[in-house]
C-alpha atoms as a PDB file:
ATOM      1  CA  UNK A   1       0.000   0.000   0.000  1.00  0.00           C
ATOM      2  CA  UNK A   2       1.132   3.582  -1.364  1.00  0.00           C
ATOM      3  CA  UNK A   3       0.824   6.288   2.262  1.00  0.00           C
ATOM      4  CA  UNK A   4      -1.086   9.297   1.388  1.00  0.00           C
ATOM      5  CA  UNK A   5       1.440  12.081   0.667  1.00  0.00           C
ATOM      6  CA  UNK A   6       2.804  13.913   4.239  1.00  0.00           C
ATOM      7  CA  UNK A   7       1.213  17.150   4.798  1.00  0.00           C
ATOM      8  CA  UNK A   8       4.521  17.832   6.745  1.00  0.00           C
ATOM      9  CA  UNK A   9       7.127  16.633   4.082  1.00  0.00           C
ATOM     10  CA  UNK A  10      10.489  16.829   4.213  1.00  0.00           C
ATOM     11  CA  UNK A  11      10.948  13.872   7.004  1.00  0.00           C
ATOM     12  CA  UNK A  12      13.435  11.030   6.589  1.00  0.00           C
ATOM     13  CA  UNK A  13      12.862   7.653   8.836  1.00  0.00           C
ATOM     14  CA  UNK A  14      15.472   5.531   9.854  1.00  0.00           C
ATOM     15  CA  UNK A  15      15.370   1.686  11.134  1.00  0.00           C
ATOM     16  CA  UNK A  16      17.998  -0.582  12.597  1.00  0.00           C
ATOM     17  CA  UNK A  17      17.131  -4.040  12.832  1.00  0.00           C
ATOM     18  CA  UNK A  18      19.529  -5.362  15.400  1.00  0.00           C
ATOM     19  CA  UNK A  19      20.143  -8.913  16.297  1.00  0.00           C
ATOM     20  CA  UNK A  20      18.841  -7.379  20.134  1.00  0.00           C
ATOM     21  CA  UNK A  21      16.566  -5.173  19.518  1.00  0.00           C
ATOM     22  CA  UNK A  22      14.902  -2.954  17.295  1.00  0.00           C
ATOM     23  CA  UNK A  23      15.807   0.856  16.806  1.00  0.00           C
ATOM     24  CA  UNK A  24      14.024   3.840  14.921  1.00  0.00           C
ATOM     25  CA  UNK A  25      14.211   7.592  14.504  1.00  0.00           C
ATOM     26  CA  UNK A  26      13.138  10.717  12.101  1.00  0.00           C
ATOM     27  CA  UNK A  27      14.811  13.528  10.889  1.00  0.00           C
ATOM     28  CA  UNK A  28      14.218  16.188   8.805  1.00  0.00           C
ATOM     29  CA  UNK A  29      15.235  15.984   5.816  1.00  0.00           C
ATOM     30  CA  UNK A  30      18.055  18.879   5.925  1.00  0.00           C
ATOM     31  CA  UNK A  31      19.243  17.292   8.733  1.00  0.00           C
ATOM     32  CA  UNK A  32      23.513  17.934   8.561  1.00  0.00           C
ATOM     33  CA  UNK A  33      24.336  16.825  12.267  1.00  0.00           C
ATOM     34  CA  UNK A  34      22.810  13.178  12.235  1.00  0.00           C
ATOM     35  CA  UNK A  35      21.003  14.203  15.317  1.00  0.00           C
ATOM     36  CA  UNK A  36      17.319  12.282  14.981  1.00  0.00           C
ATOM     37  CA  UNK A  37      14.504  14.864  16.526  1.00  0.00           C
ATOM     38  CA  UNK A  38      12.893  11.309  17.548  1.00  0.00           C
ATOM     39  CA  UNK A  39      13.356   7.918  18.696  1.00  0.00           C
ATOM     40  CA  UNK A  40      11.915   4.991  19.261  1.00  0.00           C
ATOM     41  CA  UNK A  41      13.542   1.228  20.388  1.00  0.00           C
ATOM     42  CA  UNK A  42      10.977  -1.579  20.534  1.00  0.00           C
ATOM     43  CA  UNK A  43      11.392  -4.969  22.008  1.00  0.00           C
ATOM     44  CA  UNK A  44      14.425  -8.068  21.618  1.00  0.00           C
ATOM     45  CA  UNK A  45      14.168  -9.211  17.725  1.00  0.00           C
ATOM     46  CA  UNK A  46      14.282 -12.587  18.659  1.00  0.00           C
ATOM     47  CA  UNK A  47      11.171 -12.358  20.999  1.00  0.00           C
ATOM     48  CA  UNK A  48       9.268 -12.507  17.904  1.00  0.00           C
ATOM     49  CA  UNK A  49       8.842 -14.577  14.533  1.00  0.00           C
ATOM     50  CA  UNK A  50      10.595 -12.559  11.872  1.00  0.00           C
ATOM     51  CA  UNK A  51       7.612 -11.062  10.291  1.00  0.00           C
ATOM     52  CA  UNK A  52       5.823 -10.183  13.024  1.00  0.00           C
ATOM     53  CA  UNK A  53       8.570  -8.773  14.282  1.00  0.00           C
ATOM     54  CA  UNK A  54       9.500  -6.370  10.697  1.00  0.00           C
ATOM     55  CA  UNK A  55       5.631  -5.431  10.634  1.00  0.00           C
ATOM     56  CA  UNK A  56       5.709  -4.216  14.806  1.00  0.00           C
ATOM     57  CA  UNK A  57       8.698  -2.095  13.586  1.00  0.00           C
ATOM     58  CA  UNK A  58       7.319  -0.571  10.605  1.00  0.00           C
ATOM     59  CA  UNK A  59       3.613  -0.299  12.177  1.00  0.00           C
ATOM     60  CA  UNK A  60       6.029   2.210  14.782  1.00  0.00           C
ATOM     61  CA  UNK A  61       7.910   3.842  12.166  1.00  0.00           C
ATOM     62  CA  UNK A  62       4.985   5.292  10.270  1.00  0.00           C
ATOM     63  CA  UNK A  63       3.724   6.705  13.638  1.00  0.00           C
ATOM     64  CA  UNK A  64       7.332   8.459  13.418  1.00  0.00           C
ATOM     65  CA  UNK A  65       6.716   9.630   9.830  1.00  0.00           C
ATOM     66  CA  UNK A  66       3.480   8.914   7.755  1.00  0.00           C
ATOM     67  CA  UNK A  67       5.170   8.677   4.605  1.00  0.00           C
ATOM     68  CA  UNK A  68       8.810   9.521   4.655  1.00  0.00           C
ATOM     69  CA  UNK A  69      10.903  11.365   2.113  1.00  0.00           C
ATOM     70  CA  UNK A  70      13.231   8.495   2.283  1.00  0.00           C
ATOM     71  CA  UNK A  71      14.240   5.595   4.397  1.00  0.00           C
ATOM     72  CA  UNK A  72      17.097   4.255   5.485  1.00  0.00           C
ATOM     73  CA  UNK A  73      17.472   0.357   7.008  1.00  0.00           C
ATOM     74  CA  UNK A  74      20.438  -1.059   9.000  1.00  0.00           C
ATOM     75  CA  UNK A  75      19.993  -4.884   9.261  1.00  0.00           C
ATOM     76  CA  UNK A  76      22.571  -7.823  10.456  1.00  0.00           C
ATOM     77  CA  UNK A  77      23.238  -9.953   7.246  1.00  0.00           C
ATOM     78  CA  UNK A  78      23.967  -8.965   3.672  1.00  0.00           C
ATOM     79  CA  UNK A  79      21.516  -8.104   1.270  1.00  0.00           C
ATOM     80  CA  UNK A  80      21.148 -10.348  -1.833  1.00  0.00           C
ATOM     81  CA  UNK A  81      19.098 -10.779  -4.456  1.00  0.00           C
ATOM     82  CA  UNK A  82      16.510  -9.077  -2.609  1.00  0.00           C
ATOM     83  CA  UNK A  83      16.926 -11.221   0.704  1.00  0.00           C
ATOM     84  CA  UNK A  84      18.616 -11.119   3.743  1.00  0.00           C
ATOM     85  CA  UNK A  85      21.425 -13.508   3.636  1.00  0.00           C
ATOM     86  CA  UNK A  86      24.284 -14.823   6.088  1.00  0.00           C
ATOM     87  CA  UNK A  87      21.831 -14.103   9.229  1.00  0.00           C
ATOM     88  CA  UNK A  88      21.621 -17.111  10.567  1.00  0.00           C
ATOM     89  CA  UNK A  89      21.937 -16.556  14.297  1.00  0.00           C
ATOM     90  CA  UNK A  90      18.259 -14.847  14.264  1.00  0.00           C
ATOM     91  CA  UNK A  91      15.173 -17.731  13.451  1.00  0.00           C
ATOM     92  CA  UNK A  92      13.329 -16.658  10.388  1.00  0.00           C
ATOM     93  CA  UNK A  93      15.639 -13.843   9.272  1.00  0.00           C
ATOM     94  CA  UNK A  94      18.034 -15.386   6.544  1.00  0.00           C
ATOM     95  CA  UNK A  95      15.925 -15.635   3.610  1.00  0.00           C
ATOM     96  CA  UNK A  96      13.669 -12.915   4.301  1.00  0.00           C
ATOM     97  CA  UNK A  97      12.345 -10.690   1.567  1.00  0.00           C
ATOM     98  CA  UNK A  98      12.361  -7.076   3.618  1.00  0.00           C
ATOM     99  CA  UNK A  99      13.405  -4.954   0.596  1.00  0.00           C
ATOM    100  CA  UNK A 100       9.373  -6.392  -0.610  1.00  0.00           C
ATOM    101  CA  UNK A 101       7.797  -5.691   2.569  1.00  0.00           C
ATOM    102  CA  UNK A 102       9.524  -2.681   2.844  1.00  0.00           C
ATOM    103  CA  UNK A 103       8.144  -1.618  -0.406  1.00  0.00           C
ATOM    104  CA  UNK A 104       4.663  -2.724   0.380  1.00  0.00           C
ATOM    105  CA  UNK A 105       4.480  -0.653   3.438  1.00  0.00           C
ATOM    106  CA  UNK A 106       6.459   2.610   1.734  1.00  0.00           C
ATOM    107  CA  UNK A 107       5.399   2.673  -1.666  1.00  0.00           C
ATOM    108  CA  UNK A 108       7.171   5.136  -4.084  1.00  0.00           C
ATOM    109  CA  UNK A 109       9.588   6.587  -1.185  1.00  0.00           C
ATOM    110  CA  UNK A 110      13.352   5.694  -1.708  1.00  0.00           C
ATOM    111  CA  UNK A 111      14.674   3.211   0.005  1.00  0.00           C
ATOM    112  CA  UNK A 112      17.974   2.379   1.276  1.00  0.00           C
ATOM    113  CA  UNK A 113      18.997  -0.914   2.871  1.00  0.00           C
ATOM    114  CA  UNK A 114      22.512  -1.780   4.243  1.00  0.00           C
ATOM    115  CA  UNK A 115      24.418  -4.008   6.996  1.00  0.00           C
ATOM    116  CA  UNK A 116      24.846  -2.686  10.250  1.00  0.00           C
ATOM    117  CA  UNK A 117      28.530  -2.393  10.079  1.00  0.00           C
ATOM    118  CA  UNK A 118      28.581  -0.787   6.390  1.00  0.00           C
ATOM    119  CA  UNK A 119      25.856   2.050   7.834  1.00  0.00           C
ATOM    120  CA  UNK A 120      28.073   2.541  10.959  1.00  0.00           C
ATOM    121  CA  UNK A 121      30.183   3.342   8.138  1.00  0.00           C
ATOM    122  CA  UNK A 122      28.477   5.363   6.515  1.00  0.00           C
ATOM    123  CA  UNK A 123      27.859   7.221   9.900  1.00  0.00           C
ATOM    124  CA  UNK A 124      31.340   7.927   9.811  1.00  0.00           C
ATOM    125  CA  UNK A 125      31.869   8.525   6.254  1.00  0.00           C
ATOM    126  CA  UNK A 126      29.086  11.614   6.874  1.00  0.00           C
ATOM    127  CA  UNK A 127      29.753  13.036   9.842  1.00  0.00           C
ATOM    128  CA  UNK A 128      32.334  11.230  11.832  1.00  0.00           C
ATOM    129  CA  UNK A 129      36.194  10.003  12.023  1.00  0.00           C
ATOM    130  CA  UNK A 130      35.871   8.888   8.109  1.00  0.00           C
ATOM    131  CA  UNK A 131      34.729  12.080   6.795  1.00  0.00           C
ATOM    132  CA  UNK A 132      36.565  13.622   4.043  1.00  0.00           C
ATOM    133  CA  UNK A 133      38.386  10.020   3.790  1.00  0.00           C
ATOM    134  CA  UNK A 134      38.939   8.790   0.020  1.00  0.00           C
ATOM    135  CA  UNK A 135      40.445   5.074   1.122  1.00  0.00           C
ATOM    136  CA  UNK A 136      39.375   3.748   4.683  1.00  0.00           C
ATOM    137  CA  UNK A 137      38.708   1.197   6.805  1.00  0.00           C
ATOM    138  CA  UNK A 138      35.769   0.995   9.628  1.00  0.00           C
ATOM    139  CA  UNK A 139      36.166  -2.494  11.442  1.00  0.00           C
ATOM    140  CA  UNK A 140      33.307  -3.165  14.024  1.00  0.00           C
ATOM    141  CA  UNK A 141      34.069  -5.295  16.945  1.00  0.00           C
ATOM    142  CA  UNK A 142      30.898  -5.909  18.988  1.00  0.00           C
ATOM    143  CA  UNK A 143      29.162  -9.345  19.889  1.00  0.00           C
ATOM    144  CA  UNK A 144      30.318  -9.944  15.741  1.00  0.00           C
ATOM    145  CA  UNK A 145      33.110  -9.097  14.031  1.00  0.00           C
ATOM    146  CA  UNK A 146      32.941  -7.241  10.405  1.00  0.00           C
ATOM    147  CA  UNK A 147      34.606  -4.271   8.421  1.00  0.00           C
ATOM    148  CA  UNK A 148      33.260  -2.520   5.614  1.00  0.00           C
ATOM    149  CA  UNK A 149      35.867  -0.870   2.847  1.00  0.00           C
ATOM    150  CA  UNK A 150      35.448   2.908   1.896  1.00  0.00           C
ATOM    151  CA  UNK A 151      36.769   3.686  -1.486  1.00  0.00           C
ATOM    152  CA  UNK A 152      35.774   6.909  -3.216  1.00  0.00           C
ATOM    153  CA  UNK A 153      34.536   8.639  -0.266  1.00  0.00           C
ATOM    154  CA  UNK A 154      31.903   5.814  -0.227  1.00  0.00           C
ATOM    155  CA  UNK A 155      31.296   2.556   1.135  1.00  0.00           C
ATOM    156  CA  UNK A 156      32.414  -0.950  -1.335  1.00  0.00           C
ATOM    157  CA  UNK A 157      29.538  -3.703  -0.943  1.00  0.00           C
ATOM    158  CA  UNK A 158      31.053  -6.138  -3.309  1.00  0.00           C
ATOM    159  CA  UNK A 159      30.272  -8.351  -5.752  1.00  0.00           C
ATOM    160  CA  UNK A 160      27.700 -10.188  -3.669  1.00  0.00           C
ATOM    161  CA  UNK A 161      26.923  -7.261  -0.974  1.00  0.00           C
ATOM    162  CA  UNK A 162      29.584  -9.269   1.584  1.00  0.00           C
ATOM    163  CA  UNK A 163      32.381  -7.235   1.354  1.00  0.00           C
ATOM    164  CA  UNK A 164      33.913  -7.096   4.887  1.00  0.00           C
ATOM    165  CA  UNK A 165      32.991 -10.247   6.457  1.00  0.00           C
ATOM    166  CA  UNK A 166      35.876 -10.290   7.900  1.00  0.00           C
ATOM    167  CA  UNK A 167      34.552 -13.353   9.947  1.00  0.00           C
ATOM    168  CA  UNK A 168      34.876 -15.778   7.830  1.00  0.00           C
ATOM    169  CA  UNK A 169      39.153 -15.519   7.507  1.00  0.00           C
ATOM    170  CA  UNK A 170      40.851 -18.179   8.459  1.00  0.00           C
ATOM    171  CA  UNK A 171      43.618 -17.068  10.552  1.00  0.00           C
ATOM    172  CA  UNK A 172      45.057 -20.804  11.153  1.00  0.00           C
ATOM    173  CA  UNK A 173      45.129 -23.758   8.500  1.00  0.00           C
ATOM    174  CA  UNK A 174      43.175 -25.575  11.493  1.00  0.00           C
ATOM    175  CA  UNK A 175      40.268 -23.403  11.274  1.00  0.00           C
ATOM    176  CA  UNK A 176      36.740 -24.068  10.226  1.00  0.00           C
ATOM    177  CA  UNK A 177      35.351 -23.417   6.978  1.00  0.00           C
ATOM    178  CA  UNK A 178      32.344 -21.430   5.780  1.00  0.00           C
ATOM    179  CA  UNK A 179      30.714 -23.971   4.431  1.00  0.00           C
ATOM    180  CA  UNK A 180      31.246 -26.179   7.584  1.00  0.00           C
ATOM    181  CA  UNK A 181      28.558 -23.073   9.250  1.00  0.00           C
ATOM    182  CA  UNK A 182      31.860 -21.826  10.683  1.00  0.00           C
ATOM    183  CA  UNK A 183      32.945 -18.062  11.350  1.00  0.00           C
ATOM    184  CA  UNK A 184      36.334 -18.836  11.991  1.00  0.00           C
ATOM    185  CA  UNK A 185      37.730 -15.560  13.141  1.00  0.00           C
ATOM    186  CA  UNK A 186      34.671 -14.191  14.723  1.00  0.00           C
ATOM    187  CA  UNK A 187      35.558 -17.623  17.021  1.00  0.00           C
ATOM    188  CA  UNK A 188      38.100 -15.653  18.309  1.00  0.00           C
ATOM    189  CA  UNK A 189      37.816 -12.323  17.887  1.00  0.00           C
ATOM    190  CA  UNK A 190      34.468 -10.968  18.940  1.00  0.00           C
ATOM    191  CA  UNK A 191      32.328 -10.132  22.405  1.00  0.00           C
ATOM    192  CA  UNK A 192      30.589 -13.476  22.058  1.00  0.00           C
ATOM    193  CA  UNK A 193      33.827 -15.223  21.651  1.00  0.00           C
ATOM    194  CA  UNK A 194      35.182 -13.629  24.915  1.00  0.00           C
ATOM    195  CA  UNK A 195      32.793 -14.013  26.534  1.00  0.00           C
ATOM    196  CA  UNK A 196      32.365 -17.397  25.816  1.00  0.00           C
ATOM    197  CA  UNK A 197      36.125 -18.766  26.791  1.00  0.00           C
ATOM    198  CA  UNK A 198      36.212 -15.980  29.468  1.00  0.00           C
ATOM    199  CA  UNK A 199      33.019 -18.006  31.326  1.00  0.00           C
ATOM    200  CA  UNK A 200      34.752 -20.972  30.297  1.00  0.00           C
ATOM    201  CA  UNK A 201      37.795 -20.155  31.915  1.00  0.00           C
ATOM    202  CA  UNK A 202      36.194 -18.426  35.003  1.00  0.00           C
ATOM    203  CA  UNK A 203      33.489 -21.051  35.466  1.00  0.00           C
ATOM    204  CA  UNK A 204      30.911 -18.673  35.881  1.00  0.00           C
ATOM    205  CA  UNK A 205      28.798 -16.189  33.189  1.00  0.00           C
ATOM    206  CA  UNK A 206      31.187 -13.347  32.294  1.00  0.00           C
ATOM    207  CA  UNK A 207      30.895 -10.518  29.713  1.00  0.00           C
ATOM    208  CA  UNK A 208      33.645  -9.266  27.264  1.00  0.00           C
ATOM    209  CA  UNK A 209      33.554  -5.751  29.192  1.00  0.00           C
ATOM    210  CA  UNK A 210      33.992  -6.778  32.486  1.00  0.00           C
ATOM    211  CA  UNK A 211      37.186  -9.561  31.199  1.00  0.00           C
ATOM    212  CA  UNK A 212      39.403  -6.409  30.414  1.00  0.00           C
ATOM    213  CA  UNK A 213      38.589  -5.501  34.282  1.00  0.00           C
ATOM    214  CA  UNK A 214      39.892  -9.025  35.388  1.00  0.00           C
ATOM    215  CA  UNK A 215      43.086  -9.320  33.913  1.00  0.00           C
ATOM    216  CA  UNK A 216      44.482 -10.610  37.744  1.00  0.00           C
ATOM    217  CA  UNK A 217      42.381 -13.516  37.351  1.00  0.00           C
ATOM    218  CA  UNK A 218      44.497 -16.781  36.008  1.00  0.00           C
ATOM    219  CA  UNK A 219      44.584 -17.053  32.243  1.00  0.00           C
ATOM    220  CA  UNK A 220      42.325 -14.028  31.146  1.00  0.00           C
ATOM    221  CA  UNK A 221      45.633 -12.302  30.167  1.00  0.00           C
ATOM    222  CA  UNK A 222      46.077 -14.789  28.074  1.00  0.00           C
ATOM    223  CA  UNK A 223      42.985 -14.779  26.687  1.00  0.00           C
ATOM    224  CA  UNK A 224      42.530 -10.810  25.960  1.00  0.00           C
ATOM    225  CA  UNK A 225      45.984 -10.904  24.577  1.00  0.00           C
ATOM    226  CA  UNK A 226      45.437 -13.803  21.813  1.00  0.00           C
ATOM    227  CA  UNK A 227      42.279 -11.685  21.287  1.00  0.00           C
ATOM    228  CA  UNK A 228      44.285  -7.840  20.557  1.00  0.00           C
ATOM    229  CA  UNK A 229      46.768  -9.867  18.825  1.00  0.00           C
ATOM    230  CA  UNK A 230      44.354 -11.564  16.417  1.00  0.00           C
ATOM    231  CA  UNK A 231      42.647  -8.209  15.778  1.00  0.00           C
ATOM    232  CA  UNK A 232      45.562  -6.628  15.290  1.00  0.00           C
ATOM    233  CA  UNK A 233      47.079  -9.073  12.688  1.00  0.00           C
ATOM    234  CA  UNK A 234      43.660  -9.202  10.719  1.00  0.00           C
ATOM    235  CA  UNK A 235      43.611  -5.217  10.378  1.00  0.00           C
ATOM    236  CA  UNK A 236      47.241  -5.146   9.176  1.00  0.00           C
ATOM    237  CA  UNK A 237      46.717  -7.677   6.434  1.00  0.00           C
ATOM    238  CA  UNK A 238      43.610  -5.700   5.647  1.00  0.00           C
ATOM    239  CA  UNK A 239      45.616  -2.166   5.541  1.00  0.00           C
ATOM    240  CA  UNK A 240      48.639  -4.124   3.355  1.00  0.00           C
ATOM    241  CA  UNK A 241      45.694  -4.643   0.677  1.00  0.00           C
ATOM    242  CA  UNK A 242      43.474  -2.303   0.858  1.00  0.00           C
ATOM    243  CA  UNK A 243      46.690   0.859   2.127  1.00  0.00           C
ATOM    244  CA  UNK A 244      43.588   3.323   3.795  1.00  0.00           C
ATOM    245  CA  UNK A 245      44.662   6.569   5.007  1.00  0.00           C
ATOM    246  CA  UNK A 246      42.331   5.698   8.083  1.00  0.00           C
ATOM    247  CA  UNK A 247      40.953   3.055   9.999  1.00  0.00           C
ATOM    248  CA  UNK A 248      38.389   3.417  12.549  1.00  0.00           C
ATOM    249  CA  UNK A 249      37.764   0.516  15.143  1.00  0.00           C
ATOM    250  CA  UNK A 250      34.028   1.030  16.377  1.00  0.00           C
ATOM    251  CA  UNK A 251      31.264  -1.687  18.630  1.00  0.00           C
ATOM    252  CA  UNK A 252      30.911  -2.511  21.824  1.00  0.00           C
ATOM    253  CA  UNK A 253      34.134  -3.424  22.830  1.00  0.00           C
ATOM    254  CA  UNK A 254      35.433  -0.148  22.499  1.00  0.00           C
ATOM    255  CA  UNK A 255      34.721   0.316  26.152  1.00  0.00           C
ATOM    256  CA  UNK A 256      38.361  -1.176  26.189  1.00  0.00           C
ATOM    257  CA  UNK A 257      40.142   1.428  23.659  1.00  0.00           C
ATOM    258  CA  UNK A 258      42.474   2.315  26.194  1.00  0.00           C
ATOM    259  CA  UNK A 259      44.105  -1.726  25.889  1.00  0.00           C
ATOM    260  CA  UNK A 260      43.196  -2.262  22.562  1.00  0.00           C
ATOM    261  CA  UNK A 261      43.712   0.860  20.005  1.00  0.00           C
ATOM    262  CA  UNK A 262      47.799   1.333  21.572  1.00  0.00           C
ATOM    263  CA  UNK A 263      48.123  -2.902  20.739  1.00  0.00           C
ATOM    264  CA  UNK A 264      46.712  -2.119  17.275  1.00  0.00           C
ATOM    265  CA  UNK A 265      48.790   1.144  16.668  1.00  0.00           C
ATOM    266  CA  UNK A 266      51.999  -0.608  17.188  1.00  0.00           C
ATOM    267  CA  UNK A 267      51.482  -3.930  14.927  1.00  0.00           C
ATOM    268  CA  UNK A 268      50.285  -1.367  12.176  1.00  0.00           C
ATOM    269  CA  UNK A 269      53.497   0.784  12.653  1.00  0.00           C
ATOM    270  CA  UNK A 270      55.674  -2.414  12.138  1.00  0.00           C
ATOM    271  CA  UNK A 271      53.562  -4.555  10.079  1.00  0.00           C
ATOM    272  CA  UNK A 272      52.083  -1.847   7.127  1.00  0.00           C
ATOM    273  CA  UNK A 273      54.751  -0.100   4.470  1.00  0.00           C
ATOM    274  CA  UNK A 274      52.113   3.462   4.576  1.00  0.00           C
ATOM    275  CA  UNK A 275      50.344   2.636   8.189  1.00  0.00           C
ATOM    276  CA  UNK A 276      47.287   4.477   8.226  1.00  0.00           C
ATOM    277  CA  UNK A 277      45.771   6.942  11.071  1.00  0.00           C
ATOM    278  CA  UNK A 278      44.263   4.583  13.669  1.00  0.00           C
ATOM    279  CA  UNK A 279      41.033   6.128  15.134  1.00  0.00           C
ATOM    280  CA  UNK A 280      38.007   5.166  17.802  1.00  0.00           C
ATOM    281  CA  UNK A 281      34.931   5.274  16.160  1.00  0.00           C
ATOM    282  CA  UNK A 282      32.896   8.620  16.573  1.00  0.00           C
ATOM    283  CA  UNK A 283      29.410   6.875  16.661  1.00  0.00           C
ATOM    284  CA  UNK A 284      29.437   3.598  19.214  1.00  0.00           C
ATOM    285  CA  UNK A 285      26.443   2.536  20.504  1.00  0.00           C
ATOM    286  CA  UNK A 286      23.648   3.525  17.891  1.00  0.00           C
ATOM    287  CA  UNK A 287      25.962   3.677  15.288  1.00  0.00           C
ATOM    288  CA  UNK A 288      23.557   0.978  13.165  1.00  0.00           C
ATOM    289  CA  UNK A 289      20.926   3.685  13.559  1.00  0.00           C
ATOM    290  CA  UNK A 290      22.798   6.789  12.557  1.00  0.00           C
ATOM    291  CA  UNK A 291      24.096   4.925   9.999  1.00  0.00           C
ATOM    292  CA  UNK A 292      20.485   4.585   8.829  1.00  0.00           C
ATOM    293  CA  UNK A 293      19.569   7.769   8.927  1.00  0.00           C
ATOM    294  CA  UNK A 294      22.791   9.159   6.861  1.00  0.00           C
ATOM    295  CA  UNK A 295      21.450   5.891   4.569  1.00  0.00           C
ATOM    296  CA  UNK A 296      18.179   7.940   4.179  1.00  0.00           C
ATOM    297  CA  UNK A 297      19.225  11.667   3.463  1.00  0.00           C
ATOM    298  CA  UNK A 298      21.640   9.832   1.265  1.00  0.00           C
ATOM    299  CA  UNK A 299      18.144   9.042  -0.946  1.00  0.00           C
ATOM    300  CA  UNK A 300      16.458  11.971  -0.244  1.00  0.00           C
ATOM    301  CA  UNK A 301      14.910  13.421  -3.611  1.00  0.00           C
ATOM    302  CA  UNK A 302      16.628  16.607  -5.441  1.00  0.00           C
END
């Protein structure tokens, strides 16, 4: 169904469909500061079947904005062929057709859909630490791991939209395989991953955050460092090919820049011929959702 026409116009919406929850704002549509003038952040994703879940989020968004001027969507996954693809942690997501139901539910108004970690780029590209960049790097380490490549001043999606997914390297000829349903590196580098072996090794529940707080406890030192190290090797084979003038290390874990951005620095300054500026990330948190929104004035007509 088409939306009757705004009698406000000149609104963007923006939706992030996280693998935890579910986040939207509005802007106008001159909007240069990425600040939303609303927000809204509905209930866990997974307490929901897919659908139900995509139509509670845009049944909210269009009592943001009516009918926006555009809309931007930040979504776990790649999008191919007009599905969501290489989501498979969420039931009922990989396969899904949102760029349809988006359609149904928008009509004629632009749409723009992305990964989460290619519009936290895009975040940065427009108003943050990649702004102004021609050749970057944005490398999001959260629960997941994943990097999107900026080229041009703009974002790279690939052949097949998967450019970045960084997850799947292979760091070790003993590591998993893709097509065993493997992330290899995201196995080791990631907040699920730490937290994982850190409970592991603890024998109790423990988070990635509070691990870099317990480095006195036996064998978490070990742990984090394998971790940085990891990280730090992946990004400097990444800045050999790709030679950015930037790189910008954003997600959760950034809580920890202060023992992870110094490890990082110095493997770039002895690993990379040209190394690059290293950088935190300017947008953390709701980066997904700012990402969005620069996704949507991105597609915003004239």
């Amino acid at each position: 169904m088409t939306p009757a026409p705004d009698a406000t116009g000149g609104r963007v919406l923006a939706i992030d469909f996280g693998g935890t929850k579910i986040a939207l704002a509005s802007a106008a549509a001159g909007s240069t500061d990425g600040r939303p003038d609303r927000t809204v952040r509905l209930e866990t994703l997974g307490s929901a079947g897919a659908l139900q879940a995509v139509h509670r989020a845009l049944d909210a968004a269009q009592g943001l904005v009516a009918a926006p001027a555009a809309v931007g969507v930040a979504t776990f996954g790649v999008l191919r062929d007009g599905h969501i693809r290489l989501a498979p942690n969420v039931p009922g997501w990989d396969g899904l057709a949102l760029p349809s139901l988006l359609r149904d539910r928008f009509g004629d108004a632009p749409v723009a859909i992305d990964n989460d970690v290619n519009a936290g780029a895009a975040a940065e590209l427009r108003w943050g630490a990649l702004r102004g960049v021609d050749v970057g790097l944005y490398v999001n380490l959260g629960t997941g791991l994943a990097a999107a490549l900026v080229a041009g001043g703009r974002v790279l999606p690939g052949a097949h939209g998967a450019a970045g997914e960084i997850a799947y390297l292979r760091d070790r000829d003993s590591d998993a395989f893709f097509a065993d349903g493997d992330a290899p590196l995201e196995d080791v580098v990631s907040g699920a991953a730490l937290s994982r072996h850190g409970s592991a090794l603890l024998g109790r529940p423990v988070t990635a955050a509070e691990l870099f707080t317990l480095r006195a406890e036996p064998g978490v030192t070990t742990l984090l460092d394998r971790t940085v190290e990891a990280l730090a090797r992946t990004i400097a084979n990444l800045c050999v090919t790709l030679d950015p003038e930037t790189v910008v290390l954003g997600g959760g874990m950034m809580g920890a820049a202060d023992q992870i951005l110094p490890r990082v620095s110095a493997v770039l300054r002895r690993a990379v011929p040209f190394p690059p500026v290293l950088v935190p990330a300017r947008f953390v948190d709701d980066a997904p959702l700012v990402g969005a929104l620069a996704l949507a004035l991105s597609r915003v007509p004239g």
